[in-house]
Protein backbone atom coordinates (compact mmCIF):
# COMPACT_ATOMS: atom_id res chain seq x y z
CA UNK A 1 23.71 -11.51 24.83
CA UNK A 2 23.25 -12.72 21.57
CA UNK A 3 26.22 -13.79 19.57
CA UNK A 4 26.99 -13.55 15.87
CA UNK A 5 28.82 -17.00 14.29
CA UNK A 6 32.13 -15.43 14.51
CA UNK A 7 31.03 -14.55 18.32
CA UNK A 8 30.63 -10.71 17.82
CA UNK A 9 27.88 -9.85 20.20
CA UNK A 10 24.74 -8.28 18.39
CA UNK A 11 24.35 -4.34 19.20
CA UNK A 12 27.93 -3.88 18.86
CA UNK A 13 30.64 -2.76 15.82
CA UNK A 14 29.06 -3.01 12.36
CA UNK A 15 26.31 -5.87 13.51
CA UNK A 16 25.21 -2.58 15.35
CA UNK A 17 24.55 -0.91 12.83
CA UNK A 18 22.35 -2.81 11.43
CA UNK A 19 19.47 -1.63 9.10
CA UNK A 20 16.18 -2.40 8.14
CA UNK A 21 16.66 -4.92 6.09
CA UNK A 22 19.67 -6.65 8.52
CA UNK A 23 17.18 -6.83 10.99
CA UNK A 24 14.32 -7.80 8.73
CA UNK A 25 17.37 -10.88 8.21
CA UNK A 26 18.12 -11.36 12.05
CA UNK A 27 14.72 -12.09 12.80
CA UNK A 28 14.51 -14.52 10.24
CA UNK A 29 17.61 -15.84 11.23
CA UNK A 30 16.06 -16.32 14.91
CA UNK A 31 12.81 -18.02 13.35
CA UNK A 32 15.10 -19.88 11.40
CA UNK A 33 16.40 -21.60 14.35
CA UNK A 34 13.45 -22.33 15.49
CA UNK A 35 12.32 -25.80 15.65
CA UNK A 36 8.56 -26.32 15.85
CA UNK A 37 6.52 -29.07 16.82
CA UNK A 38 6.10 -30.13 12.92
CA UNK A 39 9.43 -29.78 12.57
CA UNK A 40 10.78 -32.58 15.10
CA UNK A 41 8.34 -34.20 13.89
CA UNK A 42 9.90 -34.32 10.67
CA UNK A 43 13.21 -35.45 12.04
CA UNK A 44 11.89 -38.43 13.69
CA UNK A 45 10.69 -39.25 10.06
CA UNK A 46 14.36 -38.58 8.60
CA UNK A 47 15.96 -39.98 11.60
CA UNK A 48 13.09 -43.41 10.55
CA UNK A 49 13.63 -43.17 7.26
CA UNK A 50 18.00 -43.27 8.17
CA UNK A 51 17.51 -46.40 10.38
CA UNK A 52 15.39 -48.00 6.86
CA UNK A 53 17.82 -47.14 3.96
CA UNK A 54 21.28 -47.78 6.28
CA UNK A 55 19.16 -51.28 7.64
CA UNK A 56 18.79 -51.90 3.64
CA UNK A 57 22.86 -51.32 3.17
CA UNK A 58 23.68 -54.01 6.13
CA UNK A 59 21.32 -56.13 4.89
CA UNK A 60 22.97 -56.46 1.35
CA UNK A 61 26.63 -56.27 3.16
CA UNK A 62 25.52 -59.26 4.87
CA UNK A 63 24.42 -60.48 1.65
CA UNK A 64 27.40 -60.34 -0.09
CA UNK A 65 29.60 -61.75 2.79
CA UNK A 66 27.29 -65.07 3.20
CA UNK A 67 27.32 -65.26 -0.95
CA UNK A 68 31.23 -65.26 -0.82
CA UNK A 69 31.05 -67.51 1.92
CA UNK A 70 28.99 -69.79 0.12
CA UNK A 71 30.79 -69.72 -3.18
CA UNK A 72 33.99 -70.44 -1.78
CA UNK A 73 32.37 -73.34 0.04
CA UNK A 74 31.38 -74.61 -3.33
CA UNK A 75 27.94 -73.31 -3.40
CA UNK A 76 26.41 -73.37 -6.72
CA UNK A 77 26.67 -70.82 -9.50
CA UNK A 78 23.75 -69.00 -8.25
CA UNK A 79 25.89 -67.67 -5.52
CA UNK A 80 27.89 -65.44 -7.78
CA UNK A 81 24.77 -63.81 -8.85
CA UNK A 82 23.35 -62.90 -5.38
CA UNK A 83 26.91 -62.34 -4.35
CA UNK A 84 27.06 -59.64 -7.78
CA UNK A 85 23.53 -58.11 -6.94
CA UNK A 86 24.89 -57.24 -3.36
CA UNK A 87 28.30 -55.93 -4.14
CA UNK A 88 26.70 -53.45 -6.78
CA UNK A 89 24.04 -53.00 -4.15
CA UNK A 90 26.68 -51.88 -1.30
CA UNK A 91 28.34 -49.86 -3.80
CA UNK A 92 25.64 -48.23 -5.22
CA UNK A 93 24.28 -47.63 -1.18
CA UNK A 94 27.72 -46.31 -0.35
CA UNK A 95 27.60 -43.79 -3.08
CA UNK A 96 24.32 -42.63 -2.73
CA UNK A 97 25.08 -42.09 1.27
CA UNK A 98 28.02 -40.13 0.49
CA UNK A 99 26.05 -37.68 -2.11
CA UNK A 100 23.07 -36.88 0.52
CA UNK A 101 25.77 -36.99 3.29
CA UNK A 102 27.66 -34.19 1.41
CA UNK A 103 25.09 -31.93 1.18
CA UNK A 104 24.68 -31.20 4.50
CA UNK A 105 28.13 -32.12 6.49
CA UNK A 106 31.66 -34.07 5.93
CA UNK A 107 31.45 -37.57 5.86
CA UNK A 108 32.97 -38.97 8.20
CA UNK A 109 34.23 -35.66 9.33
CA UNK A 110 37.01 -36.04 6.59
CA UNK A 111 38.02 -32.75 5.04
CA UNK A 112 37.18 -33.98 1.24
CA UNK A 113 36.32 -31.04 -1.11
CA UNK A 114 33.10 -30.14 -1.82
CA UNK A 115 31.13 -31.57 0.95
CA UNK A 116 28.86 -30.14 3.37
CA UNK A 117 27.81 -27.79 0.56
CA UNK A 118 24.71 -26.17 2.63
CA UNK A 119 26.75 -24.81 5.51
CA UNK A 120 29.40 -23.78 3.69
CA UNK A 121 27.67 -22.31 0.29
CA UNK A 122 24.98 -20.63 2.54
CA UNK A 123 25.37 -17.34 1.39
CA UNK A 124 26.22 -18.07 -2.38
CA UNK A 125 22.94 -20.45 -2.41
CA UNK A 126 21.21 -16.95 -1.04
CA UNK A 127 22.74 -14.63 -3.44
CA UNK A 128 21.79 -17.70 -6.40
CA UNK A 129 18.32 -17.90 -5.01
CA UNK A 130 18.11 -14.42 -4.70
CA UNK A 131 19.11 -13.97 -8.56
CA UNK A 132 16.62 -16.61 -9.69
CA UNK A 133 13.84 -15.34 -8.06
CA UNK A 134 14.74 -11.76 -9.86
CA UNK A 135 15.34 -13.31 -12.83
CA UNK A 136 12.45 -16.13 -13.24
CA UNK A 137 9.41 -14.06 -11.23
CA UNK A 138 10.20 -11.01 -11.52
CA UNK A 139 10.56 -9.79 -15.09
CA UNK A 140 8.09 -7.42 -16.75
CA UNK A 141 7.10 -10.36 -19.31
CA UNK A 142 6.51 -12.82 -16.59
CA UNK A 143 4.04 -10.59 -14.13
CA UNK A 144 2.41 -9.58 -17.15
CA UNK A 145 1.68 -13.28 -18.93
CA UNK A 146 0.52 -14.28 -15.24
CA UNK A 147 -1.91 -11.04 -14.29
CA UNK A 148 -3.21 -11.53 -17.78
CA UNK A 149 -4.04 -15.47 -17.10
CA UNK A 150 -5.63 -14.61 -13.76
CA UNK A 151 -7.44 -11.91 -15.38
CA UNK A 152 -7.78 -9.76 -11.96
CA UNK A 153 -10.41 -7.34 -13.36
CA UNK A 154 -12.92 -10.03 -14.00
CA UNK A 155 -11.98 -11.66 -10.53
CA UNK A 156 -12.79 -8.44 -8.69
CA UNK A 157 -15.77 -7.45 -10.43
CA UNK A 158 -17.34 -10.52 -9.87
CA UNK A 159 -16.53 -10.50 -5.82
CA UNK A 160 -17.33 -6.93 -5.61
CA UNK A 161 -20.70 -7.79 -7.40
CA UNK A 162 -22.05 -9.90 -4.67
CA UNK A 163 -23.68 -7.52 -1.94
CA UNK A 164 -22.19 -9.43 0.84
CA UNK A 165 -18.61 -8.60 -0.24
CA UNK A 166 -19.52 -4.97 -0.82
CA UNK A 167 -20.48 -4.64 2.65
CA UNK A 168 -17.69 -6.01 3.94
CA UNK A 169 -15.83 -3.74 1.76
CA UNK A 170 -17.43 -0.80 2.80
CA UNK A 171 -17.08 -1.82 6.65
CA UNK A 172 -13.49 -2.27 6.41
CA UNK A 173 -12.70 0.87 4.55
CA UNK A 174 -15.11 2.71 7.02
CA UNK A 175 -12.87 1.22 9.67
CA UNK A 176 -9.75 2.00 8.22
CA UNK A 177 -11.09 5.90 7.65
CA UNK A 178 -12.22 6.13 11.48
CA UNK A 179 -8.52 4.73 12.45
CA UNK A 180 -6.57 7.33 10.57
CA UNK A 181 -8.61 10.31 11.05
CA UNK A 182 -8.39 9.23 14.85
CA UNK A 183 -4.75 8.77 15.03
CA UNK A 184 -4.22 12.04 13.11
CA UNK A 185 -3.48 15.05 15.40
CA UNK A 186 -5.67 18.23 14.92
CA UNK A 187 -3.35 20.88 15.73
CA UNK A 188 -1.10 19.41 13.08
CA UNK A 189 -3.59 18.69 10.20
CA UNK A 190 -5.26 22.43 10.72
CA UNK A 191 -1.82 23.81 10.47
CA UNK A 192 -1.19 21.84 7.25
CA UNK A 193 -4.80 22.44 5.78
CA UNK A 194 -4.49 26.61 6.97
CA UNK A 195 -0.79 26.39 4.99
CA UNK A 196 -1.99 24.90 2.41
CA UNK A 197 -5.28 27.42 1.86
CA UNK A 198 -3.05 29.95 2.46
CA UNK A 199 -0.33 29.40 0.30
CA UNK A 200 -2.91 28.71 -2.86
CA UNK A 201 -4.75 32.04 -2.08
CA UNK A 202 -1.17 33.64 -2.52
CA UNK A 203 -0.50 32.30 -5.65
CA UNK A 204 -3.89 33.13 -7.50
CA UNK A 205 -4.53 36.25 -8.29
CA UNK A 206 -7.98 36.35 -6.91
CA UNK A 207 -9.53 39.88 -9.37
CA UNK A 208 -9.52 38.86 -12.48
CA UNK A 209 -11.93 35.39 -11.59
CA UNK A 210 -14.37 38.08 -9.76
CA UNK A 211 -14.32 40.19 -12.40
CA UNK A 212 -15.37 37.98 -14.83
CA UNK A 213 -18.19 36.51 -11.99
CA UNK A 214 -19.54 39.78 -11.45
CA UNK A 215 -19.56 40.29 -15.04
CA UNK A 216 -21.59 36.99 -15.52
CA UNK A 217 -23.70 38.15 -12.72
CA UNK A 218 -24.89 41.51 -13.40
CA UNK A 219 -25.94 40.04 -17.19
CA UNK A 220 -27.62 37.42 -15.99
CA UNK A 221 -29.64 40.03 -13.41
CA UNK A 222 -28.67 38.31 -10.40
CA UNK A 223 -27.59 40.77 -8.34
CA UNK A 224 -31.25 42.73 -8.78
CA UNK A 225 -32.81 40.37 -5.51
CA UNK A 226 -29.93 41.46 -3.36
CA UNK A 227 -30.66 44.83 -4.36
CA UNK A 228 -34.81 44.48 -3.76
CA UNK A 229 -33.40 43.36 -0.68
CA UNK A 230 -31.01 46.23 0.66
CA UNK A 231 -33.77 48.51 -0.56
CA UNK A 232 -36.68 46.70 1.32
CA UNK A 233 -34.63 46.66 4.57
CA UNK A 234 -33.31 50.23 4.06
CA UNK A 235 -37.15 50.81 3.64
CA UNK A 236 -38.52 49.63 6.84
CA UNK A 237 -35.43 50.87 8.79
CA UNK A 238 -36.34 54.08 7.85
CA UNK A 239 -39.86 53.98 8.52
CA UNK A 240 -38.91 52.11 12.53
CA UNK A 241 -35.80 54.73 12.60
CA UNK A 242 -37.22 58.13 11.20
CA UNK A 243 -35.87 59.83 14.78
CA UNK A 244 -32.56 58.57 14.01
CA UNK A 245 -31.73 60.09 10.76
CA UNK A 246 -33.66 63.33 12.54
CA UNK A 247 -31.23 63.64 15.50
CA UNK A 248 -28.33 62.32 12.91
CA UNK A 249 -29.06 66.32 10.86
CA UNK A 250 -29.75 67.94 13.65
CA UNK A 251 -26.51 66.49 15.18
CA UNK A 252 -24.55 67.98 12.28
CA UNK A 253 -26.48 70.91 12.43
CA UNK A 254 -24.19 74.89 13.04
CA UNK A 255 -24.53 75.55 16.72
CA UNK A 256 -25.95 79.38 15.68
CA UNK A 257 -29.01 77.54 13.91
CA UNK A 258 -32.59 77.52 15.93
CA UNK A 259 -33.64 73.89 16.80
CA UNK A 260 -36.72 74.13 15.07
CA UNK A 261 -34.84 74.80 11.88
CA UNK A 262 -32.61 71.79 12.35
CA UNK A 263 -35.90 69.88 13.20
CA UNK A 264 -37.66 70.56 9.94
CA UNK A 265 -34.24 70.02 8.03
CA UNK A 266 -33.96 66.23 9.97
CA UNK A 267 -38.05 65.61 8.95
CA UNK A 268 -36.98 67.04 5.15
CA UNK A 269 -33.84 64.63 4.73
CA UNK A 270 -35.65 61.54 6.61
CA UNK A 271 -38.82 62.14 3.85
CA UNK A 272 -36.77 62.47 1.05
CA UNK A 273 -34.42 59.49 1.83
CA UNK A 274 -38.13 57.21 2.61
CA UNK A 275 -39.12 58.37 -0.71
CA UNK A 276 -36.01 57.64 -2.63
CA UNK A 277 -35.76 54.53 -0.61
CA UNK A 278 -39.72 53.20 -1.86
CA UNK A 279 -39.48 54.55 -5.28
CA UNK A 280 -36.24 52.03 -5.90
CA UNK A 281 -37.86 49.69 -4.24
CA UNK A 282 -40.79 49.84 -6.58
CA UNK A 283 -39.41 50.43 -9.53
CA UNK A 284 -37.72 48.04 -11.17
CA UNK A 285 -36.36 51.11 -13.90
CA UNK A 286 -35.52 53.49 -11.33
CA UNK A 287 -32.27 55.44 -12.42
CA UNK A 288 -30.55 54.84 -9.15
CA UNK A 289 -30.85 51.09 -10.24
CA UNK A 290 -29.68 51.47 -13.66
CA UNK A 291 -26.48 53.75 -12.21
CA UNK A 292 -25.80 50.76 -9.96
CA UNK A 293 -25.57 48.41 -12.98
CA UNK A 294 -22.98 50.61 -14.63
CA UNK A 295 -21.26 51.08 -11.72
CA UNK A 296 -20.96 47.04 -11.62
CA UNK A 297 -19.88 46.38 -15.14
CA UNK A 298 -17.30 49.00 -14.76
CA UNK A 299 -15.91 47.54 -11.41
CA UNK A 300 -16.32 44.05 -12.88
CA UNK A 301 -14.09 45.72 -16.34
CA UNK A 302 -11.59 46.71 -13.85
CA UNK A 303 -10.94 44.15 -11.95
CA UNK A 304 -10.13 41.60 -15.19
CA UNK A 305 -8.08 45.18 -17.12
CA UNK A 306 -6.89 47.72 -14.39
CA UNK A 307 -3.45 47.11 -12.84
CA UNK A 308 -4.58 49.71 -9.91
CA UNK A 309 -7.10 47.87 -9.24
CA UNK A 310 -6.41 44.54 -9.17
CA UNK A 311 -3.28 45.18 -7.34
CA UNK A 312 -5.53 46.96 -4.33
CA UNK A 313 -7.95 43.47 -4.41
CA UNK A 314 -4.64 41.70 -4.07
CA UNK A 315 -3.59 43.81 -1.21
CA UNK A 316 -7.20 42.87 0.58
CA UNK A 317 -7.11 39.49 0.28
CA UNK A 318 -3.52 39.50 2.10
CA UNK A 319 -4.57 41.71 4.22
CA UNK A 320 -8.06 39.50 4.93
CA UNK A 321 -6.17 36.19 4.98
CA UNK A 322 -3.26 37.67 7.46
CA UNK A 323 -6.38 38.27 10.24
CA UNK A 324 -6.02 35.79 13.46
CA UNK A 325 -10.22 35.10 12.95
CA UNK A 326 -9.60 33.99 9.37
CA UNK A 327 -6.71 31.51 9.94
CA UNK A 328 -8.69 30.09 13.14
CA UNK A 329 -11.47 29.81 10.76
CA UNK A 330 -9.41 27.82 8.24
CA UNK A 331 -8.21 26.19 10.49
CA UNK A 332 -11.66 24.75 12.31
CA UNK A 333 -12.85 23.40 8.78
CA UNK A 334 -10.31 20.46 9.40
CA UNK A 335 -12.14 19.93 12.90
CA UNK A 336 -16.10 20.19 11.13
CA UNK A 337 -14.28 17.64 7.87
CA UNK A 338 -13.65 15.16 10.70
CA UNK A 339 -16.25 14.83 12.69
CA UNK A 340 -18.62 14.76 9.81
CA UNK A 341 -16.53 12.03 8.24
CA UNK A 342 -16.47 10.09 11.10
CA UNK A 343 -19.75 10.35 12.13
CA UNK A 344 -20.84 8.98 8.08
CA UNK A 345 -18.44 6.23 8.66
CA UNK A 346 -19.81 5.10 12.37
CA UNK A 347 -23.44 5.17 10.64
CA UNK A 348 -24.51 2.13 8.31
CA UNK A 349 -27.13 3.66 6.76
CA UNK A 350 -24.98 7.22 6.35
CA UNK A 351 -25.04 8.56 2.78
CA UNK A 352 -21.81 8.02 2.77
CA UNK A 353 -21.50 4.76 3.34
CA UNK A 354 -24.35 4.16 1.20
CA UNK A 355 -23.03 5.39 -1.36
CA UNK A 356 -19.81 3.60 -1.24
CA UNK A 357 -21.17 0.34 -1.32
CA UNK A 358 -23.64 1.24 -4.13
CA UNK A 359 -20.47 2.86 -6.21
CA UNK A 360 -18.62 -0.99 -4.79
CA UNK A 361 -21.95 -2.60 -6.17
CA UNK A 362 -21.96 -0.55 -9.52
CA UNK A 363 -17.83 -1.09 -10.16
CA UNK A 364 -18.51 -4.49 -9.67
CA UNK A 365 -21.00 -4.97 -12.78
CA UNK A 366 -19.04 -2.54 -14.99
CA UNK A 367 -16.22 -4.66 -14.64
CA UNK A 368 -18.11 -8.30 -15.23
CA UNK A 369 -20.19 -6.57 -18.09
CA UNK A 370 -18.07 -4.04 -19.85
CA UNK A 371 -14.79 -5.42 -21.64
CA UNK A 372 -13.48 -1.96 -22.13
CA UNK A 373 -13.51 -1.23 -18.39
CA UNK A 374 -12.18 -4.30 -17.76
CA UNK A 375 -9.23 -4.33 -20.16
CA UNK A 376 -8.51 -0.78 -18.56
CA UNK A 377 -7.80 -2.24 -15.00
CA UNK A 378 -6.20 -4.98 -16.04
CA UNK A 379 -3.38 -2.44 -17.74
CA UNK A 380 -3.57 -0.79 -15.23
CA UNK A 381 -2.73 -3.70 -12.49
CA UNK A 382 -0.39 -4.89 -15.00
CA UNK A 383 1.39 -1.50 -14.85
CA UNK A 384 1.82 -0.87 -11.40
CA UNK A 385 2.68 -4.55 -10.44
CA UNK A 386 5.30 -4.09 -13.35
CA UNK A 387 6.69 -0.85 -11.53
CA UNK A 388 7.16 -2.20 -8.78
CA UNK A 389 8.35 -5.74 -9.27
CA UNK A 390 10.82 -3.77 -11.88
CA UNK A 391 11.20 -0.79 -9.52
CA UNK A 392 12.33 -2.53 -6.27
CA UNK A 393 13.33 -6.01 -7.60
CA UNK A 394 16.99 -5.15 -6.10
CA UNK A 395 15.69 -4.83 -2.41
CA UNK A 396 13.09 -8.21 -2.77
CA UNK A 397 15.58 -10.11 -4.15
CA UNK A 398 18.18 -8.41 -1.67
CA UNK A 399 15.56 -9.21 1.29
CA UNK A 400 16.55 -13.29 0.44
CA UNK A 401 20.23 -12.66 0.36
CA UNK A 402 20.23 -10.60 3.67
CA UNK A 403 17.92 -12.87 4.99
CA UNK A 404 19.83 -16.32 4.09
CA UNK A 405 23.01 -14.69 5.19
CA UNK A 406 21.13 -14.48 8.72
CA UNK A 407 20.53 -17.45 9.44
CA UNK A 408 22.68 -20.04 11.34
CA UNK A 409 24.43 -22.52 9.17
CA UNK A 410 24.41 -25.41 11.64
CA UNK A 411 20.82 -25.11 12.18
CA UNK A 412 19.81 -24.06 8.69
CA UNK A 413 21.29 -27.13 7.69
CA UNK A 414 19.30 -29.05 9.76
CA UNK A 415 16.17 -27.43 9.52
CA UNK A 416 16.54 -27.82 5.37
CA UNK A 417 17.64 -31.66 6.28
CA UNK A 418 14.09 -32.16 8.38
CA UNK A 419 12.43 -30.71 5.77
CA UNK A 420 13.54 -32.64 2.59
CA UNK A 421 15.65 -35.34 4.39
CA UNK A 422 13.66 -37.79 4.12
CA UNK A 423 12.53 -37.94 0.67
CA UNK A 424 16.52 -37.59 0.12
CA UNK A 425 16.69 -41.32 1.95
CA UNK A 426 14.99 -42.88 -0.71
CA UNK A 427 17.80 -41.51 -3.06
CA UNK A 428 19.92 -44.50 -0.81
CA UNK A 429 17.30 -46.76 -1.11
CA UNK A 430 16.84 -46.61 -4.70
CA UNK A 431 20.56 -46.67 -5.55
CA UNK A 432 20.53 -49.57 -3.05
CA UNK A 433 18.10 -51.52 -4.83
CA UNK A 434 19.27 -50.03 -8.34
CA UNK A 435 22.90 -50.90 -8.16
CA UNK A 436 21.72 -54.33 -7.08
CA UNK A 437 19.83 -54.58 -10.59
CA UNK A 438 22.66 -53.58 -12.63
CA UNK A 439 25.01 -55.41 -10.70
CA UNK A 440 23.11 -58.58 -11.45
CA UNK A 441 22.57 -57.83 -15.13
CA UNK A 442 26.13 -56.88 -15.64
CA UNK A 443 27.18 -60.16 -13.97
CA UNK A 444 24.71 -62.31 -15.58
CA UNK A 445 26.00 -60.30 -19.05
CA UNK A 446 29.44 -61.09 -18.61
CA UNK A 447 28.64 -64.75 -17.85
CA UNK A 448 26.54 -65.56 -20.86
CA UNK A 449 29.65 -63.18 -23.14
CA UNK A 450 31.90 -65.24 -21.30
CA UNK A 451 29.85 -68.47 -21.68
């Protein structure tokens, strides 16, 4: 079981509680620990680069001893210089050692304050980092200054203007469309989509809009070729059906009538209907016609103006949408969207997708050619990267606190001392060879002062 570093297993007390972002923080932590192939590659280079600048700090040790030897053996004068060079050189070695040394452990192992500063300032180094990072790349005026100096607009246009990127565009987005209408579940999005029809119907009152259709309707004429056509079917129903409307009278007919009575009565009201029936049909004037159009501005008035009225549509439309057929048939337009989509996005030469990469094409010129356009994405970028940079700055900069307090001191500390250790070597080897300079010139000063 894995073990926190005060030996807590994982999974249990408040480490199991962890949240999103804790975990987000353990996993770094794991990678963290992690030592890949470039990395131990990296500390053979410190471990080379170790062996070189402590190799320099014996060397000028052994420098200074045969120097001293010499000059008490009565060497000449140049012996105190060397002898000066490598003292400063050893000191200047030591002190460098002990300032990379400290970064990362104790030297030694000797409890001196303010040493092994990584390990032990882990978490403060996170929070720091954390607060810089908030502070230096994520304010409003610095996403701004550096989305203007891109100049993202212009970028995009210009990719989206080649034909080869707005295919690819249009492939991936056709992609992405057949992936989430597939993952989607039908029963669930027809429920939604039936709801949602459903609950708009409710809250629009649905008489006065057909009122002032029908009123738009019967000024413009329109509903005359519906009427030439009830009358034109009613017309040859009658003249295939003339039995029916006989046996309909005679049907109706008192039982103490003769038949033949009933019969001529049936032939009367079938003739008289036929003729009623063709004279509408033919003319356009025809009273019957003209009554009709009253009757529809009237109906059309009192569906925008009548209470009575509008309240009885109201009460047919809940009626009409409470019916099993109608939800199912709500319902199956989700099922007809889909498969129409998707079949458009599986085809390449679908209007759909043609059309998308022609739109891709044309939003690609706009925004080379057309400053206006161009300056209005670019606010626009601007503004949303601003919102969110601004919006959830506490959880990205909380997402390097968490995740520094994660990892592992021992082996953050030396995966941070593979990574820069060995450019931190040459701090030793320069304050070797540095110390050994001023060493000499403050010897060789005080001998010509003295002198």
């Amino acid at each position: 079981m894995e073990r926190t570093q005060t030996g807590a297993p994982v999974g249990t007390g408040e480490a199991g509680r962890l949240g999103g972002g804790d975990r987000a923080a353990t996993a770094a932590g794991r990678a963290m620990t992690t030592f890949s192939p470039a990395d131990e590659e990296k500390r053979r280079g410190v471990r080379r680069m170790k062996i070189t600048a402590t190799g320099l700090l014996i060397f000028v040790t052994v420098v200074y001893a045969l120097t001293e030897w010499a000059s008490h053996a009565g060497a000449g004068p140049w012996a105190g210089y060397v002898s000066a060079a490598a003292e400063a050189g050893m000191v200047g070695a030591l002190a460098d050692w002990f300032a990379v040394t400290a970064l990362f452990r104790r030297p030694l192992g000797l409890p001196i304050p303010h040493t092994a500063i990584i390990p032990t300032k882990k978490d403060q180094l996170g929070v720091s980092l954390g607060e810089f990072v908030g502070e230096n790349f994520l304010s409003e005026d610095v996403v701004r200054e550096r989305l203007r100096a891109v100049g993202m607009a212009a970028r995009l246009g210009a990719w989206l203007a080649v034909p080869d990127n707005a295919d690819r565009v249009t492939e991936e987005s056709a992609t992405a469309l057949r992936a989430a209408l597939t993952v989607l579940r039908d029963s669930e999005v027809q429920a939604v989509v039936g709801e949602a029809v459903t609950r708009r119907a409710d809250a629009v009152e649905i008489a006065p809009g057909m009122g002032r259709l029908l009123e738009r309707v019967v000024a413009d004429g329109g509903h005359r070729r519906a009427v030439d056509l009830v009358v034109a079917r009613a017309h040859d129903w009658l003249v295939l059906h003339g039995d029916s409307v006989t046996g309909a009278v005679q049907g109706g007919a008192p039982a103490w009538t003769p038949r033949f009575v009933d019969r001529k009565m049936g032939d009367r009201v079938h003739k008289e209907l036929l003729r009623f029936v063709t004279e509408m049909r033919d003319m356009p004037e025809h009273p019957a016609r003209e009554a009709l159009d009253r009757f529809l501005t009237d109906f059309a008035s009192e569906l925008r103006s009548d209470p009575d009225t509008r309240a009885r549509v109201e009460r047919l439309k809940s009626e009409v949408l409470g019916r099993d057929e109608v939800q199912d048939l709500i319902a199956s337009v989700w099922t007809a969207v889909r498969s129409t989509v998707v079949s458009a996005a599986e085809d390449e030469r679908s209007e759909l997708r043609l059309r998308v990469r022609a739109s891709l094409l044309a939003l690609g010129g706009r925004l080379v050619a057309d400053d206006r356009i161009r300056g209005k994405v670019d606010t626009w970028l601007e503004n949303a990267a601003v919102y969110v940079v601004t919006t959830y700055r506490g959880e990205i900069t909380s997402l390097i606190t968490e995740t520094v307090a994660g990892w592992d001191a021992e082996h953050t500390t030396r995966k941070i001392e593979a990574n820069i250790g060995r450019d931190l070597q040459f701090i030793r080897i320069n304050g070797t060879v540095v110390g050994s300079l001023a060493g000499l010139v403050i010897y060789s000063a005080a001998r010509a002062l003295g002198a």
